[in-house]
PDB file of N, CA and C in Angstrom:
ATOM      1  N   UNK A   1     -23.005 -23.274  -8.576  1.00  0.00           N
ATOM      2  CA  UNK A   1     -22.740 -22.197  -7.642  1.00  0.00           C
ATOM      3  C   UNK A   1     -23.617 -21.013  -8.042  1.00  0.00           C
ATOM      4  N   UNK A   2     -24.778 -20.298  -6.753  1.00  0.00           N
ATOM      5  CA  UNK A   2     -25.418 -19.705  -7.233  1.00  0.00           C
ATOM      6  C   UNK A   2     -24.560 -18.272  -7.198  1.00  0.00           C
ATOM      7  N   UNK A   3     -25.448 -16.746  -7.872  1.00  0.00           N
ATOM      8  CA  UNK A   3     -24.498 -15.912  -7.844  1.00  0.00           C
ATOM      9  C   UNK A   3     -24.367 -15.232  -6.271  1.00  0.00           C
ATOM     10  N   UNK A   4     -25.107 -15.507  -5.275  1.00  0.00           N
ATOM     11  CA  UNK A   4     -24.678 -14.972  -4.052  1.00  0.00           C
ATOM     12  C   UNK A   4     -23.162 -16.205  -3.577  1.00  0.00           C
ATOM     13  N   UNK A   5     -23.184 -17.084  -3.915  1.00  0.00           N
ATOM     14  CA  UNK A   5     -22.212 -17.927  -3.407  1.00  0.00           C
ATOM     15  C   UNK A   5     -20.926 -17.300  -4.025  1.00  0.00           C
ATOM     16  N   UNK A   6     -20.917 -17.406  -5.195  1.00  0.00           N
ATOM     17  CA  UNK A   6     -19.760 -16.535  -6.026  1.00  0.00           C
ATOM     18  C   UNK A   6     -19.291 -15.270  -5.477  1.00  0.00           C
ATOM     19  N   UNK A   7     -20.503 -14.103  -5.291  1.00  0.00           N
ATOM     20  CA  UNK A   7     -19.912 -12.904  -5.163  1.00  0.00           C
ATOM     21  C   UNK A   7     -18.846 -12.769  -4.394  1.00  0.00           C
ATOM     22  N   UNK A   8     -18.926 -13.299  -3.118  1.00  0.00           N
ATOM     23  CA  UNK A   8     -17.892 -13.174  -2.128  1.00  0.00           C
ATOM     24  C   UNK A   8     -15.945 -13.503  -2.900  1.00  0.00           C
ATOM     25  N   UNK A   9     -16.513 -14.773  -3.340  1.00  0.00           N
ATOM     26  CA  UNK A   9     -15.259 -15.092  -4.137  1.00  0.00           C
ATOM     27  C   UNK A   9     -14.576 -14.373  -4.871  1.00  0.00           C
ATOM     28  N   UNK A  10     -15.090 -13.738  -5.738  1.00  0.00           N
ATOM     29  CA  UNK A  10     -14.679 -13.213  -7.235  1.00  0.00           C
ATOM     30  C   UNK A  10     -14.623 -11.552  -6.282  1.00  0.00           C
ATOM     31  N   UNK A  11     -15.156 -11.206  -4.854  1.00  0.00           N
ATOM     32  CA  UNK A  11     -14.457 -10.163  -4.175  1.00  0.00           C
ATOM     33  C   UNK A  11     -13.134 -10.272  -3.870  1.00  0.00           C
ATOM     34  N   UNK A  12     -12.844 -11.451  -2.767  1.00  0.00           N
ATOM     35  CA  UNK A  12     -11.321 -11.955  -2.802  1.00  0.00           C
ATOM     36  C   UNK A  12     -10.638 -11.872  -3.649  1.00  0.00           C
ATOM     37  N   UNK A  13     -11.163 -12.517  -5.082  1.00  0.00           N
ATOM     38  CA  UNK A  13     -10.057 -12.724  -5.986  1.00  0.00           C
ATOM     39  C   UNK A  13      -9.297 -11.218  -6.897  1.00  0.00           C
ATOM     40  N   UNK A  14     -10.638 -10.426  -6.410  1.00  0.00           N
ATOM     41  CA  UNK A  14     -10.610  -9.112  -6.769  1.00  0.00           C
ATOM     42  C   UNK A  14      -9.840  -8.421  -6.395  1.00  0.00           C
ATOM     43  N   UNK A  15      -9.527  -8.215  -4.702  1.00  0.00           N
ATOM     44  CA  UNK A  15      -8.842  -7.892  -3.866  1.00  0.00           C
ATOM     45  C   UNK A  15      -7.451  -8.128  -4.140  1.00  0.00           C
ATOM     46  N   UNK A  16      -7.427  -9.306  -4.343  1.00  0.00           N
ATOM     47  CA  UNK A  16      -5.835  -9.887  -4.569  1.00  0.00           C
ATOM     48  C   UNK A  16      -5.558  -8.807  -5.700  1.00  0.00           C
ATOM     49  N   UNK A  17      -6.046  -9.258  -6.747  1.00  0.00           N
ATOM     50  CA  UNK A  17      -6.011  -8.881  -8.083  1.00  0.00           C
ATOM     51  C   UNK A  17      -5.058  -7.040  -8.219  1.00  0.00           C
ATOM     52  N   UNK A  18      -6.005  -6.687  -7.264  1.00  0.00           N
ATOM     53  CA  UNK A  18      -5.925  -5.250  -6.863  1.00  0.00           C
ATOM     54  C   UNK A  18      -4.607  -5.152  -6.220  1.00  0.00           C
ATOM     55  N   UNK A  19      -4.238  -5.614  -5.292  1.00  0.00           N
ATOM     56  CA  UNK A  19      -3.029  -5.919  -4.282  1.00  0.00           C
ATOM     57  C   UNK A  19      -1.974  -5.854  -5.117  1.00  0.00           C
ATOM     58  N   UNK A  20      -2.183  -6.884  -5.878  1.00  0.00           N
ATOM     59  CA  UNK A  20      -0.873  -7.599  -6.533  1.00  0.00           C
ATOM     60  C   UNK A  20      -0.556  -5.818  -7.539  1.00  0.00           C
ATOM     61  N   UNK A  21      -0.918  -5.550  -8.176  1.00  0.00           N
ATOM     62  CA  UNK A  21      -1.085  -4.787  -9.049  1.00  0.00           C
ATOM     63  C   UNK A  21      -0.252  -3.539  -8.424  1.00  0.00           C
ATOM     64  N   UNK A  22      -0.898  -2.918  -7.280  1.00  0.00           N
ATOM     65  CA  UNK A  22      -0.432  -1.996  -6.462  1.00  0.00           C
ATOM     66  C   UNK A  22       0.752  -2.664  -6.125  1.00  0.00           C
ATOM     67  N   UNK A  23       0.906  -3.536  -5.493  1.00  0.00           N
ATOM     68  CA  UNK A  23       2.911  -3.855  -4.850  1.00  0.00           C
ATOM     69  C   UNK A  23       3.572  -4.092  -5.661  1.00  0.00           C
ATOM     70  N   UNK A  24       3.090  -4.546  -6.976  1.00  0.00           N
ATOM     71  CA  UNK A  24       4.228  -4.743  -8.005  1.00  0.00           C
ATOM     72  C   UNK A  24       4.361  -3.361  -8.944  1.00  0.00           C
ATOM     73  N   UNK A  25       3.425  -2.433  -8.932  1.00  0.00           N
ATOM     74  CA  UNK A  25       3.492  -1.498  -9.791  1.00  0.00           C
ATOM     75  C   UNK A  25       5.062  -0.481  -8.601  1.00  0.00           C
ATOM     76  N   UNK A  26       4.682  -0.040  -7.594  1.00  0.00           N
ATOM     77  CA  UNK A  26       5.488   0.067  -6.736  1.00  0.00           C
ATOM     78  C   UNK A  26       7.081   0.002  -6.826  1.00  0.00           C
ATOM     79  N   UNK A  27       7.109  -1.438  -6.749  1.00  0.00           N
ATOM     80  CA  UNK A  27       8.143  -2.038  -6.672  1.00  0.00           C
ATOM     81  C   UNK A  27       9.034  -1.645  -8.167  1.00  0.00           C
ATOM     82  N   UNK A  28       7.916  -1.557  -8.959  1.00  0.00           N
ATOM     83  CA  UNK A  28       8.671  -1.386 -10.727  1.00  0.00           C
ATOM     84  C   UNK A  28       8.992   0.121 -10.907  1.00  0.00           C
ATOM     85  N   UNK A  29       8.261   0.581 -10.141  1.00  0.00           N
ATOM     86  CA  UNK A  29       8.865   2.420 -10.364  1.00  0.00           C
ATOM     87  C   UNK A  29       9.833   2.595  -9.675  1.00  0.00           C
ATOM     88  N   UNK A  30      10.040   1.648  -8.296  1.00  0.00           N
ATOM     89  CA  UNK A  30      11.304   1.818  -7.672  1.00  0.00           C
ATOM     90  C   UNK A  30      12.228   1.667  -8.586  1.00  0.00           C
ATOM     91  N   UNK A  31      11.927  -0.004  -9.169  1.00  0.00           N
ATOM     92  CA  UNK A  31      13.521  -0.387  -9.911  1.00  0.00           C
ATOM     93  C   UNK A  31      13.456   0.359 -11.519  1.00  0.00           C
ATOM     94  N   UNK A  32      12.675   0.900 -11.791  1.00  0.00           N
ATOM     95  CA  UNK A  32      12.841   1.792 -13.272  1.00  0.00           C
ATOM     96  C   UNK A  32      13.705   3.195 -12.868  1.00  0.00           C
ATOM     97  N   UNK A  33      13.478   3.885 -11.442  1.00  0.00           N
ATOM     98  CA  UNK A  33      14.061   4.968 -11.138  1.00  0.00           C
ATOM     99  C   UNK A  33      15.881   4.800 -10.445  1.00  0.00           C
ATOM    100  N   UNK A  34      16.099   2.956  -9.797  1.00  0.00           N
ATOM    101  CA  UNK A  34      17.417   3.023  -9.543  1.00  0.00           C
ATOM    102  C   UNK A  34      17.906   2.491 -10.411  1.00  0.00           C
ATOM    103  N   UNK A  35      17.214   1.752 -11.451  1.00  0.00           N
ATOM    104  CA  UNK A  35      17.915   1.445 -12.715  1.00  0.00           C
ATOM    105  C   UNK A  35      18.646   2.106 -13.406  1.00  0.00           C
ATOM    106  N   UNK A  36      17.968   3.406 -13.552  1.00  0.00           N
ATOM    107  CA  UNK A  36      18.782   4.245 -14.773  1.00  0.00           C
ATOM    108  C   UNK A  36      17.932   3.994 -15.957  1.00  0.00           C
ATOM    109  N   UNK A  37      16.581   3.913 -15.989  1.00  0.00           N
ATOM    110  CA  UNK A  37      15.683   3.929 -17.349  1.00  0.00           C
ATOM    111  C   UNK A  37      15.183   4.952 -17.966  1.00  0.00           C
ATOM    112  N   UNK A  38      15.366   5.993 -16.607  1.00  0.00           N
ATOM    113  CA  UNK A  38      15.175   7.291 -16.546  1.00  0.00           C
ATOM    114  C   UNK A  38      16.012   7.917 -16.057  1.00  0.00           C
ATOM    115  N   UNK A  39      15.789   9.378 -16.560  1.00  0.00           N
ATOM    116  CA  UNK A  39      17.187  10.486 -16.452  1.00  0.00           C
ATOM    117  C   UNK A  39      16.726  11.594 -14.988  1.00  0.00           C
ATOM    118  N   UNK A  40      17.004  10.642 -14.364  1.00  0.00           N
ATOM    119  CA  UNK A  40      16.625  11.372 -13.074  1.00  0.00           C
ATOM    120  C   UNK A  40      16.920  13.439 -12.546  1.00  0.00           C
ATOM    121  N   UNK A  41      17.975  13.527 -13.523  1.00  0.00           N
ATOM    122  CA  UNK A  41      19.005  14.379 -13.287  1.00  0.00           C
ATOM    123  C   UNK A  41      17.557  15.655 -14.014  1.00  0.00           C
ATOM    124  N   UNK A  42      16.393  15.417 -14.743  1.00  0.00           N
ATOM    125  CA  UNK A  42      15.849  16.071 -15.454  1.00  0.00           C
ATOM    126  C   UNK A  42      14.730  16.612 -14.494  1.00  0.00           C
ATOM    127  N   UNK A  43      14.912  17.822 -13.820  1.00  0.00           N
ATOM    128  CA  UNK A  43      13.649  18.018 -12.561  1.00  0.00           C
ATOM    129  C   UNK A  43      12.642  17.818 -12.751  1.00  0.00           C
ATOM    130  N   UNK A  44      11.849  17.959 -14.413  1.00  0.00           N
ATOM    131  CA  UNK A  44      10.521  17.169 -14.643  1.00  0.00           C
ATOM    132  C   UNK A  44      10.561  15.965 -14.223  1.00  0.00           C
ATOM    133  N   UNK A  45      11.472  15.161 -14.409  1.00  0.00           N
ATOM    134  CA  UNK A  45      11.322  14.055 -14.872  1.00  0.00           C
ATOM    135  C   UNK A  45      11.354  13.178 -13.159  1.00  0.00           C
ATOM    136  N   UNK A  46      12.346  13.872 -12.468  1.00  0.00           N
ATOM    137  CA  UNK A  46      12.734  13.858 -10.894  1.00  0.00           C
ATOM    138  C   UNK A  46      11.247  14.305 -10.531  1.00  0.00           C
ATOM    139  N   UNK A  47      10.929  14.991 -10.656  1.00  0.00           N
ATOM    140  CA  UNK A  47       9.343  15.172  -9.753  1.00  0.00           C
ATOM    141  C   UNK A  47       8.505  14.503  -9.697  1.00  0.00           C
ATOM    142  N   UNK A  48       8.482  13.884 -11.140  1.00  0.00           N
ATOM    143  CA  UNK A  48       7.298  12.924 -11.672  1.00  0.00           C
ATOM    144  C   UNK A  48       7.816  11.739 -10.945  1.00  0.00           C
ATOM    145  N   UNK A  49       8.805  11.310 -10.965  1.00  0.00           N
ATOM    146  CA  UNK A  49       9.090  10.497 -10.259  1.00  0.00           C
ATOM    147  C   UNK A  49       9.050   9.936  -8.947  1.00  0.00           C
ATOM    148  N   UNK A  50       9.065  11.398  -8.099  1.00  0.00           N
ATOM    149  CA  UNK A  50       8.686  11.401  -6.718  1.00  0.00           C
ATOM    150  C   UNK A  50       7.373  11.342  -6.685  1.00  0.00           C
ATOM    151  N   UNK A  51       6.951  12.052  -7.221  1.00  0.00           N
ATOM    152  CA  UNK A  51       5.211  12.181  -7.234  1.00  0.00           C
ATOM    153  C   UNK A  51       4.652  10.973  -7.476  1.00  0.00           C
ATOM    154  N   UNK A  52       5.171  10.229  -8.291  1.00  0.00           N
ATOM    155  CA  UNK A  52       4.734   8.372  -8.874  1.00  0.00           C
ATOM    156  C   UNK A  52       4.859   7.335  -7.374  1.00  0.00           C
ATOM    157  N   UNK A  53       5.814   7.637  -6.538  1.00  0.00           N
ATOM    158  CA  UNK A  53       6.438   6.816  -5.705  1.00  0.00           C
ATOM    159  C   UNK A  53       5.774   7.488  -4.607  1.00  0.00           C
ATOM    160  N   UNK A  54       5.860   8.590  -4.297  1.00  0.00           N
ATOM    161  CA  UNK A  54       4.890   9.211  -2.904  1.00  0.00           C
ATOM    162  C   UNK A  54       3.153   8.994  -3.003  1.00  0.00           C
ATOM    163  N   UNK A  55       2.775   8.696  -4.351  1.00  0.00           N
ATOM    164  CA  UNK A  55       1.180   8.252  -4.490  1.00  0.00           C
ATOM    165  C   UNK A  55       1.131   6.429  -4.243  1.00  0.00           C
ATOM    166  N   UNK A  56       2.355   5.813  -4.923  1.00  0.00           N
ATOM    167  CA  UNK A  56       2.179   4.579  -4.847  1.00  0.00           C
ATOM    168  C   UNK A  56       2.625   4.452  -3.129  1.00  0.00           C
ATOM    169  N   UNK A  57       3.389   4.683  -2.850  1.00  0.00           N
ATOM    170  CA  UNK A  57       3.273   4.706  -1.260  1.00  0.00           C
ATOM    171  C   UNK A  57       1.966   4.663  -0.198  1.00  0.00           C
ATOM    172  N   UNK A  58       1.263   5.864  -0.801  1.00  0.00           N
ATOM    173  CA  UNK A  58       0.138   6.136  -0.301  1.00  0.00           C
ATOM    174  C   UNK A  58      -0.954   4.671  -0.479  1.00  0.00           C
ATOM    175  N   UNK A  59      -0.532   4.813  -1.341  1.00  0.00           N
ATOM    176  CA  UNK A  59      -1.926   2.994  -1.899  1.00  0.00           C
ATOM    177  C   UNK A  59      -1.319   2.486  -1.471  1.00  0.00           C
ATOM    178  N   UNK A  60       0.048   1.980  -0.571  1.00  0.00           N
ATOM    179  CA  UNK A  60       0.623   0.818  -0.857  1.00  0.00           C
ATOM    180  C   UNK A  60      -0.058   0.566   0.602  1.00  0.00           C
ATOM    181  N   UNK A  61      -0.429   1.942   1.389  1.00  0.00           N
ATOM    182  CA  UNK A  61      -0.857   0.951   2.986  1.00  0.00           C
ATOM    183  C   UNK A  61      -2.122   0.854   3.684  1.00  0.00           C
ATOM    184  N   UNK A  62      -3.047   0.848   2.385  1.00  0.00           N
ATOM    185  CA  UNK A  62      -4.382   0.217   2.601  1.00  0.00           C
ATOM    186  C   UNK A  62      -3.885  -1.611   2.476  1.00  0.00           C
ATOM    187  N   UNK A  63      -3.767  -1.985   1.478  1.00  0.00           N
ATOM    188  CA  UNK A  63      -3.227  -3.212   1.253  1.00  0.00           C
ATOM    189  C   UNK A  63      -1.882  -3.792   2.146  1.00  0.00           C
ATOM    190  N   UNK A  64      -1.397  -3.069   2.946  1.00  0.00           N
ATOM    191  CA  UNK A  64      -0.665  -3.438   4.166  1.00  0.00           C
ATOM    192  C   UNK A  64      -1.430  -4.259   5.120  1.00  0.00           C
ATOM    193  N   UNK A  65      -2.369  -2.993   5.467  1.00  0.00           N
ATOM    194  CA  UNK A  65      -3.558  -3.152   6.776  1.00  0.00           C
ATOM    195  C   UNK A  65      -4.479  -4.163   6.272  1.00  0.00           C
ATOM    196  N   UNK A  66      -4.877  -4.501   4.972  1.00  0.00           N
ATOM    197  CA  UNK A  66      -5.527  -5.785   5.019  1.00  0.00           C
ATOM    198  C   UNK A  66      -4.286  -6.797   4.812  1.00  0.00           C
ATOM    199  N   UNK A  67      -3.831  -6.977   4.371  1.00  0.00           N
ATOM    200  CA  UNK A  67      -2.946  -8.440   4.478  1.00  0.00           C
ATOM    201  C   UNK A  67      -2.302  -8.283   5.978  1.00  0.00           C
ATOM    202  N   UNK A  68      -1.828  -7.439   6.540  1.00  0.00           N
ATOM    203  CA  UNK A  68      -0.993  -7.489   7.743  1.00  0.00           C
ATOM    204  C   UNK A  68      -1.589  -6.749   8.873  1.00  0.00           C
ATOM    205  N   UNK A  69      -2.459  -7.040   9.305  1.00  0.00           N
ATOM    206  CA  UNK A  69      -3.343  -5.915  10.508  1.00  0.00           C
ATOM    207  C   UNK A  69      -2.929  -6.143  11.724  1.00  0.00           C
ATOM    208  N   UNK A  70      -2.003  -6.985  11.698  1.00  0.00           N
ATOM    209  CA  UNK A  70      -1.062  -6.825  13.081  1.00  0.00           C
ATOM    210  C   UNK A  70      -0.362  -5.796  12.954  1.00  0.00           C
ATOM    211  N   UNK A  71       0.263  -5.300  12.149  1.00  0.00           N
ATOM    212  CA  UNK A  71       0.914  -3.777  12.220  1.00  0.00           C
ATOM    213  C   UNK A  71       0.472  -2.711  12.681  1.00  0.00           C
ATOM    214  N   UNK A  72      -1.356  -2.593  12.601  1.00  0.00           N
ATOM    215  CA  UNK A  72      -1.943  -1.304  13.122  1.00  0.00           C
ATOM    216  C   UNK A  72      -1.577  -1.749  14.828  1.00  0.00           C
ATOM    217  N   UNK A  73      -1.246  -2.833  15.627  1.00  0.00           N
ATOM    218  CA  UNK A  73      -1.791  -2.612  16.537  1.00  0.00           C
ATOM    219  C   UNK A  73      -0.832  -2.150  17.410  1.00  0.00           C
ATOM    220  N   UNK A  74      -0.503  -1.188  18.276  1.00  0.00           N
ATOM    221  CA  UNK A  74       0.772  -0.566  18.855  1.00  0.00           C
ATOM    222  C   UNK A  74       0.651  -1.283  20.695  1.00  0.00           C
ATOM    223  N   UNK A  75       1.394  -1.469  20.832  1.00  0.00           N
ATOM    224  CA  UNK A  75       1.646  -1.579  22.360  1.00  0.00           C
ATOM    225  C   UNK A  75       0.804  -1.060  23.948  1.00  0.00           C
ATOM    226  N   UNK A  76       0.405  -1.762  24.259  1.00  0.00           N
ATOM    227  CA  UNK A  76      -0.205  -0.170  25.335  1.00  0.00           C
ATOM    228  C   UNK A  76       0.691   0.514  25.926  1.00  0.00           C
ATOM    229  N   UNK A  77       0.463   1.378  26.143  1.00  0.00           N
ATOM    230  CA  UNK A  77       1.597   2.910  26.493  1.00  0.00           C
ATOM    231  C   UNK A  77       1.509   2.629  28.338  1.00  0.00           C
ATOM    232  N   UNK A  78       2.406   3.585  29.070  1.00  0.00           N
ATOM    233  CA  UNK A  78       1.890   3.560  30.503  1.00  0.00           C
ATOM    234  C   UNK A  78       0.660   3.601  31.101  1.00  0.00           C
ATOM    235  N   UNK A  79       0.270   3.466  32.310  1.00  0.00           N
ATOM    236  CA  UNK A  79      -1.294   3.919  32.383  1.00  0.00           C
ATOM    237  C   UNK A  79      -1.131   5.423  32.779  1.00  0.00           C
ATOM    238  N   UNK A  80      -2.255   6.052  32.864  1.00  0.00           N
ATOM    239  CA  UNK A  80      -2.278   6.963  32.932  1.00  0.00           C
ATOM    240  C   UNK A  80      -2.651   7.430  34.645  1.00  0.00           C
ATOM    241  N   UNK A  81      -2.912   8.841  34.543  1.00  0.00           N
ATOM    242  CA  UNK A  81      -2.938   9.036  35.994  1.00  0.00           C
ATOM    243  C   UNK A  81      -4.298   8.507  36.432  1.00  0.00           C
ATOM    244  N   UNK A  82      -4.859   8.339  38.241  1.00  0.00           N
ATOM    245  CA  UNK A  82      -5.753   7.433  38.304  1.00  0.00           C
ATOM    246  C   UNK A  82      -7.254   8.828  38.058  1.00  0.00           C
ATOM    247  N   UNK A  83      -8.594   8.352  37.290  1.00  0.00           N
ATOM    248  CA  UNK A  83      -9.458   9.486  37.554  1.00  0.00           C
ATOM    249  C   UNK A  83      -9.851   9.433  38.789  1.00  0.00           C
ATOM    250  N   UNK A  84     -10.745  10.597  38.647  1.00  0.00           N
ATOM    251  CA  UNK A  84     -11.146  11.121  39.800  1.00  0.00           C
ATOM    252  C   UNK A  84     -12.529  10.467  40.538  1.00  0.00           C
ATOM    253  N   UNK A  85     -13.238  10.132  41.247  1.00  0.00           N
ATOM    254  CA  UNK A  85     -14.476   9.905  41.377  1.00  0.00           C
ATOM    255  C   UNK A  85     -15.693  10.566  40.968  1.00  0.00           C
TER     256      UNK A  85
END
């Protein structure tokens, strides 16, 4: 396998790589914050926390839109009024 044949691959696998990382990191600050691993009650500690979960949010929906790009697509709305000539 030459290295143009590869690159593409080891992009995918990259991608994933990346994915996985982001939804599970996510998912672990969720369950570290309803766990009780942390002392939520501590407003540093409460901020950082929000701040951890409102950034992982943010990453979490690039990697939405590539695995699930049926989600971007919304409905068509009414039509609109007819133009003019």
């Amino acid at each position: 396998m030459s290295g143009e044949d590869r690159r593409p691959v080891v992009e995918d696998y990259t991608a994933h790589a990346i994915a996985f990382v982001i939804v599970f990191g996510f998912f672990a600050i969720i369950m570290v914050a309803l766990l009780g691993f942390v002392d939520i009650r501590d407003p540093t500690i409460a901020a950082f926390v929000g701040t951890a979960i409102g950034y992982a949010a943010g990453k979490l929906d690039p990697v939405l839109t590539r695995y699930f790009p049926a989600l971007l697509r919304t409905p068509p709305g009414p039509p609109g009024p007819p133009r003019p000539l």
